[in-house]
N, C-alpha and C. Protein backbone atom coordinates (compact mmCIF):
# COMPACT_ATOMS: atom_id res chain seq x y z
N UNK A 1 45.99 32.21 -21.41
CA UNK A 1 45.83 32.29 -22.86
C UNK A 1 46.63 31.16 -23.51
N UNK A 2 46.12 30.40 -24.60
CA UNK A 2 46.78 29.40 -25.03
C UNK A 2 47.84 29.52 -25.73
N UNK A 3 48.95 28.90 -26.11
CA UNK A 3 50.21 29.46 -26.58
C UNK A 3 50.06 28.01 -28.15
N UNK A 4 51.38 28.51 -28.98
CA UNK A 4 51.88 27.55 -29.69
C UNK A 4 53.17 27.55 -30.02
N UNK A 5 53.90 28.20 -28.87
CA UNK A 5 55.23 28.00 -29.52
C UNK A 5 55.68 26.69 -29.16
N UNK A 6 56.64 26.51 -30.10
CA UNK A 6 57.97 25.41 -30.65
C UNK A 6 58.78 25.42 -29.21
N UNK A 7 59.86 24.02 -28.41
CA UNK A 7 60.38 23.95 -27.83
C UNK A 7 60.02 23.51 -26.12
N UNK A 8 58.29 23.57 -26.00
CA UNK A 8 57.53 23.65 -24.55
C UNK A 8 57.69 21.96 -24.52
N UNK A 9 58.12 20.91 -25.05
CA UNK A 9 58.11 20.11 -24.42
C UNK A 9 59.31 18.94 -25.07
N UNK A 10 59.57 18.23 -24.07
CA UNK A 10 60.90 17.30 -24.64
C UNK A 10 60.22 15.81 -24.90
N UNK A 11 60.78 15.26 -25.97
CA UNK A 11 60.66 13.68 -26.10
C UNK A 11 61.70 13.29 -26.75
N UNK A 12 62.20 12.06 -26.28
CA UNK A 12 63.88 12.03 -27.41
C UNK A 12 63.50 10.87 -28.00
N UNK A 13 62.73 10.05 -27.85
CA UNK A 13 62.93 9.20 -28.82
C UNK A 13 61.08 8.54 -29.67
N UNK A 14 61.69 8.47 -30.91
CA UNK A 14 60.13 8.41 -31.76
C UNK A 14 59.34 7.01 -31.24
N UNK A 15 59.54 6.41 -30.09
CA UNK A 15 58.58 5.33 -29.78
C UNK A 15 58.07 6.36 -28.05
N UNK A 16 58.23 7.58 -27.73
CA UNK A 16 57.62 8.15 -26.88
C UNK A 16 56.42 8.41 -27.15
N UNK A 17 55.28 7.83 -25.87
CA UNK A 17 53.79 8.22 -26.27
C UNK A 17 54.30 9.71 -24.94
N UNK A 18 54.86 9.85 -24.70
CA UNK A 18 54.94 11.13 -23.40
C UNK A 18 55.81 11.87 -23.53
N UNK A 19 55.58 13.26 -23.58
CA UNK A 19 56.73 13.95 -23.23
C UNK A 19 56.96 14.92 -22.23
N UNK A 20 57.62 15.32 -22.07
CA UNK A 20 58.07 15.96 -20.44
C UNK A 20 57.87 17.95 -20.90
N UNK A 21 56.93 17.82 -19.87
CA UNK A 21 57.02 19.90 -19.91
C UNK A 21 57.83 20.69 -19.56
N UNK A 22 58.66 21.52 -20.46
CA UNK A 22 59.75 22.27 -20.15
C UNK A 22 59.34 23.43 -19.03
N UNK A 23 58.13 23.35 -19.67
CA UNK A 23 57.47 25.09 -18.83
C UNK A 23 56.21 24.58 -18.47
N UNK A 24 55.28 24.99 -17.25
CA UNK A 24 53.68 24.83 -17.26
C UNK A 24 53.01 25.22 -18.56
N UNK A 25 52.13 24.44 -18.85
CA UNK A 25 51.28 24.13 -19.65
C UNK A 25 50.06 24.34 -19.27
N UNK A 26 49.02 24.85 -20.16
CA UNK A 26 48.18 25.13 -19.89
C UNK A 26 46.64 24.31 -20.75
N UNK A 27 45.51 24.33 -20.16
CA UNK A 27 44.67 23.26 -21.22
C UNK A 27 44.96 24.28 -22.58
N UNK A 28 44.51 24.01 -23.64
CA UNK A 28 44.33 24.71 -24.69
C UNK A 28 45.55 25.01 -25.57
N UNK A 29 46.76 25.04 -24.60
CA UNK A 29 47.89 25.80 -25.11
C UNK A 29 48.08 24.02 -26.24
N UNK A 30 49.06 24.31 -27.25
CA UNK A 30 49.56 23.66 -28.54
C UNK A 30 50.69 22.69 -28.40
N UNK A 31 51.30 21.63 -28.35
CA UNK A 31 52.93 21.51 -28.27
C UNK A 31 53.18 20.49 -29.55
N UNK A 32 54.15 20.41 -29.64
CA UNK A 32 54.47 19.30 -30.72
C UNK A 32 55.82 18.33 -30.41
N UNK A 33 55.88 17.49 -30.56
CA UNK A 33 56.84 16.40 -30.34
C UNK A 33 56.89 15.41 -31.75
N UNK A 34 58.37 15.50 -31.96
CA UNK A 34 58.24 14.00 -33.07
C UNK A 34 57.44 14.18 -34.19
N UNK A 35 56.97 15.45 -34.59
CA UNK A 35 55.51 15.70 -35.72
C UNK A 35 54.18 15.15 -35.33
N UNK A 36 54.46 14.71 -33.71
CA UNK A 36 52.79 15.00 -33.64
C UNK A 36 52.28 15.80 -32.68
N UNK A 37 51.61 16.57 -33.50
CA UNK A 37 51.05 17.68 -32.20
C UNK A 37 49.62 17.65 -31.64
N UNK A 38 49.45 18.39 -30.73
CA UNK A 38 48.68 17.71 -29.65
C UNK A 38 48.11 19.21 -28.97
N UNK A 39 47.00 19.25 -28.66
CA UNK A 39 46.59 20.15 -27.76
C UNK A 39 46.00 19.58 -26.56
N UNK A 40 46.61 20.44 -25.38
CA UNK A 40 47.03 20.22 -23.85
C UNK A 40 45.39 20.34 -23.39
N UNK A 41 45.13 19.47 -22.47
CA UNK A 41 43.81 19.17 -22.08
C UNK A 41 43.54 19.81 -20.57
N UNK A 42 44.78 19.90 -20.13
CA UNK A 42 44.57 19.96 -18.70
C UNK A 42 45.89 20.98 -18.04
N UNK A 43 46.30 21.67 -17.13
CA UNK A 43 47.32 21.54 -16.70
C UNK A 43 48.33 20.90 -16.41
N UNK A 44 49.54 21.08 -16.76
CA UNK A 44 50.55 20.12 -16.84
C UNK A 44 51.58 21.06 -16.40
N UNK A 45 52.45 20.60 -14.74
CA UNK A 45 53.38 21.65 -14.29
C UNK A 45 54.56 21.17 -14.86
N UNK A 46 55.45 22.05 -14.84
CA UNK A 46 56.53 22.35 -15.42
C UNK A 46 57.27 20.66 -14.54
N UNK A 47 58.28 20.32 -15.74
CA UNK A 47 58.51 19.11 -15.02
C UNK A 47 57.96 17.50 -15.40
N UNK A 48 56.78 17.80 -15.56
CA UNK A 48 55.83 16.70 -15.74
C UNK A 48 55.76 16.38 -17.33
N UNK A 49 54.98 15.18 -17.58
CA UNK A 49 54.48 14.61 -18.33
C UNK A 49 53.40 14.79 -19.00
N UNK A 50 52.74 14.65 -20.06
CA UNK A 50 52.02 15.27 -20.95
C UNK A 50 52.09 13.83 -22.15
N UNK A 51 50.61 13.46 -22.21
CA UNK A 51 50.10 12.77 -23.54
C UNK A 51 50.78 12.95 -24.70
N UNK A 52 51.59 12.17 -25.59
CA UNK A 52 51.39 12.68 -27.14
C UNK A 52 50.23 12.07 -27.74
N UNK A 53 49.48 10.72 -27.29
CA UNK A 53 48.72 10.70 -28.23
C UNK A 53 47.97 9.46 -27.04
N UNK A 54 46.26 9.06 -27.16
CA UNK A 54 45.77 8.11 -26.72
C UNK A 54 46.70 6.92 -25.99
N UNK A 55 46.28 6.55 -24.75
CA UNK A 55 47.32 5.26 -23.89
C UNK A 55 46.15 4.46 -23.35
N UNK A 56 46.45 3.67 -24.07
CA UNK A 56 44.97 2.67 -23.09
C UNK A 56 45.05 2.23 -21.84
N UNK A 57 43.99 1.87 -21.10
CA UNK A 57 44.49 1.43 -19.90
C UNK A 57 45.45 0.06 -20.15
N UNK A 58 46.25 -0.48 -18.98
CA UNK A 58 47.17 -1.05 -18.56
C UNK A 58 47.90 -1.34 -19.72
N UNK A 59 48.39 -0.18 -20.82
CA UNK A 59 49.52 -0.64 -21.46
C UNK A 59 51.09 0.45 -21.59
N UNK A 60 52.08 0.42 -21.31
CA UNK A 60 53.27 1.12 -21.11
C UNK A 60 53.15 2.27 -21.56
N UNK A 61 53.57 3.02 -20.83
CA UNK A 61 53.91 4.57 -20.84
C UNK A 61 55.65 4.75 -20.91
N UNK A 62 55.60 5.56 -22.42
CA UNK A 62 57.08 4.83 -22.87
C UNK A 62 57.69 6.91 -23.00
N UNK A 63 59.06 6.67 -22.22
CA UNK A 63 59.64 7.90 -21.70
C UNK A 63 61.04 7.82 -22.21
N UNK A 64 61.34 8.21 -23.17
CA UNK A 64 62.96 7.54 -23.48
C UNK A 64 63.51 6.46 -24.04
N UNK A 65 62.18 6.16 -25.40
CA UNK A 65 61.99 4.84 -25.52
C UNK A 65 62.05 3.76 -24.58
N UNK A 66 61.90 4.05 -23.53
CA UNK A 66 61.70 2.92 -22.20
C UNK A 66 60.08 2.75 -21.17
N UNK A 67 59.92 1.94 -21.35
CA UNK A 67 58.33 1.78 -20.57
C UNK A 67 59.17 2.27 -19.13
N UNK A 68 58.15 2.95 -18.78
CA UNK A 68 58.54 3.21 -17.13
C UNK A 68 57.10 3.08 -16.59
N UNK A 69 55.93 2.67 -16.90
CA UNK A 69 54.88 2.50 -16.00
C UNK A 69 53.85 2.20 -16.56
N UNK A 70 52.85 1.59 -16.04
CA UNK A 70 51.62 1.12 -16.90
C UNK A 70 50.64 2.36 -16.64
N UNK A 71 49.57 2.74 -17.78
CA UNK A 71 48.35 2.96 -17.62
C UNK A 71 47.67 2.70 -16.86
N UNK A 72 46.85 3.15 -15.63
CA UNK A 72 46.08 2.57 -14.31
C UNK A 72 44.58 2.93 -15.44
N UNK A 73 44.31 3.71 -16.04
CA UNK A 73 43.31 4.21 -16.85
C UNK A 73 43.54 4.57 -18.42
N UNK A 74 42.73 4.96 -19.51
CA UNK A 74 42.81 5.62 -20.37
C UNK A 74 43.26 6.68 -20.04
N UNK A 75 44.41 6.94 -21.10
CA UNK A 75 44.81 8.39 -20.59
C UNK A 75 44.52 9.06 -22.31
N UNK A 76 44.00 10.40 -22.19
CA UNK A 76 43.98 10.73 -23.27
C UNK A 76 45.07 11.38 -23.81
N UNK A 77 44.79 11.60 -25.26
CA UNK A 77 46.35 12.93 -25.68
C UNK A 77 46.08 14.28 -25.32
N UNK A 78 46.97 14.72 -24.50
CA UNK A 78 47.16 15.88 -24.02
C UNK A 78 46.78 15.81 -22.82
N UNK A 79 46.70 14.96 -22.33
CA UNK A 79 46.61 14.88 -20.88
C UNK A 79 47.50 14.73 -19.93
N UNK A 80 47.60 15.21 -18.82
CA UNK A 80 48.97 15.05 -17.51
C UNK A 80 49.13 13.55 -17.18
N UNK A 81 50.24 13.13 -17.26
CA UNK A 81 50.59 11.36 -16.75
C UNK A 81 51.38 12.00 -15.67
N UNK A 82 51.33 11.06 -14.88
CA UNK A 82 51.97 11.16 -13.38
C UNK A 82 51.30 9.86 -12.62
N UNK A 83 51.32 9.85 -11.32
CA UNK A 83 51.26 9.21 -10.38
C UNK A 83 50.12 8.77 -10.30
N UNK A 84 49.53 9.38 -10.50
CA UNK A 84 47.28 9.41 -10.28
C UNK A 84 46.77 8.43 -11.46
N UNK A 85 47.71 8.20 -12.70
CA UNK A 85 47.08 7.64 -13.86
C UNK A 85 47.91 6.72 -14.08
N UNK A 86 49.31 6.54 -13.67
CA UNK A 86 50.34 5.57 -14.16
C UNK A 86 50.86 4.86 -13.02
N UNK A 87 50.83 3.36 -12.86
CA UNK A 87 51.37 2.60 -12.59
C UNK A 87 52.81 2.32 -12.48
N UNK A 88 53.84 2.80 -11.66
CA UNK A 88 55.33 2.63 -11.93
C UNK A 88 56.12 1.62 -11.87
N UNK A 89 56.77 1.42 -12.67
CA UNK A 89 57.43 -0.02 -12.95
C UNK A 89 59.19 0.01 -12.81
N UNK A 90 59.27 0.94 -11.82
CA UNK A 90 61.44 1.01 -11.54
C UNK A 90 61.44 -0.62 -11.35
N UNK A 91 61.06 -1.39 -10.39
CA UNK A 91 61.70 -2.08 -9.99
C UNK A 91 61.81 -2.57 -11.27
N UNK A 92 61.04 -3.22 -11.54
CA UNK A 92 60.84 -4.28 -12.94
C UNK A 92 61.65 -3.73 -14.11
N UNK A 93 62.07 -2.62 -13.98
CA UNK A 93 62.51 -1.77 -14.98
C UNK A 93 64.31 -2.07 -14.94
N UNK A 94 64.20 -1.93 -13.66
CA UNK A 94 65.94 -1.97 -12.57
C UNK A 94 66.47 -3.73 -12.75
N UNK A 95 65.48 -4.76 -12.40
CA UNK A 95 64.98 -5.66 -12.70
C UNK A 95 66.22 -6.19 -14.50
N UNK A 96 65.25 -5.88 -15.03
CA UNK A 96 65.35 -6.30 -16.33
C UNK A 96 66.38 -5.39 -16.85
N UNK A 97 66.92 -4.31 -16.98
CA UNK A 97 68.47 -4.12 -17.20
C UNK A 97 69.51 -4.40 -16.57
N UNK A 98 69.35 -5.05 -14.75
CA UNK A 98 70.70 -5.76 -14.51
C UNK A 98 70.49 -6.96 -14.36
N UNK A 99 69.47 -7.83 -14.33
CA UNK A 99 69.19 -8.91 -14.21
C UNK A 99 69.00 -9.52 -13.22
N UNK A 100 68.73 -9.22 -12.39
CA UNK A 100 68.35 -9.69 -11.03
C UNK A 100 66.71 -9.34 -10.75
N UNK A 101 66.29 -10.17 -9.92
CA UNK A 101 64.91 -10.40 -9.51
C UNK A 101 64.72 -9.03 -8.76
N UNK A 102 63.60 -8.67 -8.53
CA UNK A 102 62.91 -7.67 -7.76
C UNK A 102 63.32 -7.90 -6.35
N UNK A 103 62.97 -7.17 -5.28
CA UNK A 103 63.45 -7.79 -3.83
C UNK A 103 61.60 -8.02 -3.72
């Protein structure tokens, strides 16, 4: 059954297109982040990532105001990001805050 309570998902900072599921999520169920809310498209396990809003393919998936991975596809809002849809970018990430090249 779809839910709408307040608190099911975290984002800390207002340039997050993603936010992280406190609890499983369900398609249908409601969440809101930052004032924009969004209804859940798909399952999303506890843990994971969750759309706030349209990500085109190959452009940053931003978690903490920090890109941590590219779009491999359109991802829609309310949809699960993870591994299957996002491109991960530690090194480049690790990279560019200490300054050293990738190995």
């Amino acid at each position: 059954m779809p839910s709408e309570r307040r608190g099911r998902v975290l984002a800390l900072d207002d340039l997050d297109n993603v936010a992280n599921a406190l609890e499983p999520l369900e398609a249908g169920d409601r969440i809101e982040a930052h004032g924009r809310q969004v209804t859940v498209k798909e399952p999303v396990p506890l843990g994971h990532k969750v759309a706030l809003g349209a990500i085109p393919a190959a452009s940053p998936v931003i978690k903490y105001g920090e890109p941590i991975g590219l779009a491999r596809c359109e991802i829609e809002a309310g949809c699960h990001v993870h591994t299957h849809n996002v491109e991960v970018l530690f090194d480049d990430w690790l990279a560019a805050r200490t300054g050293t090249a990738s190995p």
